[in-house]
Protein backbone atom coordinates (compact mmCIF):
# COMPACT_ATOMS: atom_id res chain seq x y z
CA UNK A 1 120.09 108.67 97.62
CA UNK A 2 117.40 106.48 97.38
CA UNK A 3 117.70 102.70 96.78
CA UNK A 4 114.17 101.46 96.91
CA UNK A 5 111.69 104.55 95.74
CA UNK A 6 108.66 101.78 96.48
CA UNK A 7 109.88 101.28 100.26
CA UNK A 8 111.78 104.71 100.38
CA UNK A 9 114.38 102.61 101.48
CA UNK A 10 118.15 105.10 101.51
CA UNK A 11 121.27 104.13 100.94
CA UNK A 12 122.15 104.17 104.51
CA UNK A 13 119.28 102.18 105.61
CA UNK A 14 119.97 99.13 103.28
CA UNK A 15 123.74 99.48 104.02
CA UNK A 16 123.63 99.43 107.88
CA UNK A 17 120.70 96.70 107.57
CA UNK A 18 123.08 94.53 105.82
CA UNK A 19 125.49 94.97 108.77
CA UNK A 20 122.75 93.89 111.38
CA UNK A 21 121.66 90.87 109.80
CA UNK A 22 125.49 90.08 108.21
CA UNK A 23 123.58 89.03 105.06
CA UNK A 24 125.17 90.24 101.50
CA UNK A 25 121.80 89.96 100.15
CA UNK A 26 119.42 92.80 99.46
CA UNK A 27 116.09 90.61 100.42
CA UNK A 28 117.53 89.96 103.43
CA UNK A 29 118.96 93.59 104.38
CA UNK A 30 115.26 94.55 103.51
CA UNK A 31 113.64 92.29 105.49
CA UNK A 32 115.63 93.55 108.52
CA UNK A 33 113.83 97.02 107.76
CA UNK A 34 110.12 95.19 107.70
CA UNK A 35 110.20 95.17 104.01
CA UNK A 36 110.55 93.49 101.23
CA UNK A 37 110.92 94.41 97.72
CA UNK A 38 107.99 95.18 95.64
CA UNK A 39 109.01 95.73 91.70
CA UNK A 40 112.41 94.43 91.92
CA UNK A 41 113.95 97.14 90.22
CA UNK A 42 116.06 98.63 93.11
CA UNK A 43 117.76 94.88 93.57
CA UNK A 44 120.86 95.43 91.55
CA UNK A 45 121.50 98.35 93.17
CA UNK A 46 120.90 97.37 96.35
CA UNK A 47 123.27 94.61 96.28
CA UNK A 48 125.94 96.87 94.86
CA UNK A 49 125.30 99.11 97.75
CA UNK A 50 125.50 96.19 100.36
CA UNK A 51 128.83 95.10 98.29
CA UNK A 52 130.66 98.41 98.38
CA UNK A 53 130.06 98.37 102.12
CA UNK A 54 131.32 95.03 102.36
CA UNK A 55 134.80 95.44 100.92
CA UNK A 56 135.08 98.96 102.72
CA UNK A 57 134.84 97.20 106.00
């Protein structure tokens, strides 16, 4: 599923950028992909994505 339609930015992509950079936060995950957002609207669920994979480990 996609997180950010503006940077086609999946699930998977934000997730295992979060992981790279150890960040909890979705600018940051992004900016490990070379983006960053554009209208905001994907942030909440972005950071619940990046949460979830936090407390799964």
């Amino acid at each position: 599923m996609f997180v950010c339609v503006c940077n086609a930015l999946k699930e998977r992509d934000v997730r295992d950028a979060a992981r790279l950079a150890g960040k909890s936060c979705p600018k940051a995950a992004y900016a490990q992909l070379g983006h960053k957002p554009k209208c905001g609207q994907c942030l909440p669920f972005a950071k619940e994505v990046i949460e979830n994979a936090r407390a799964c480990g």
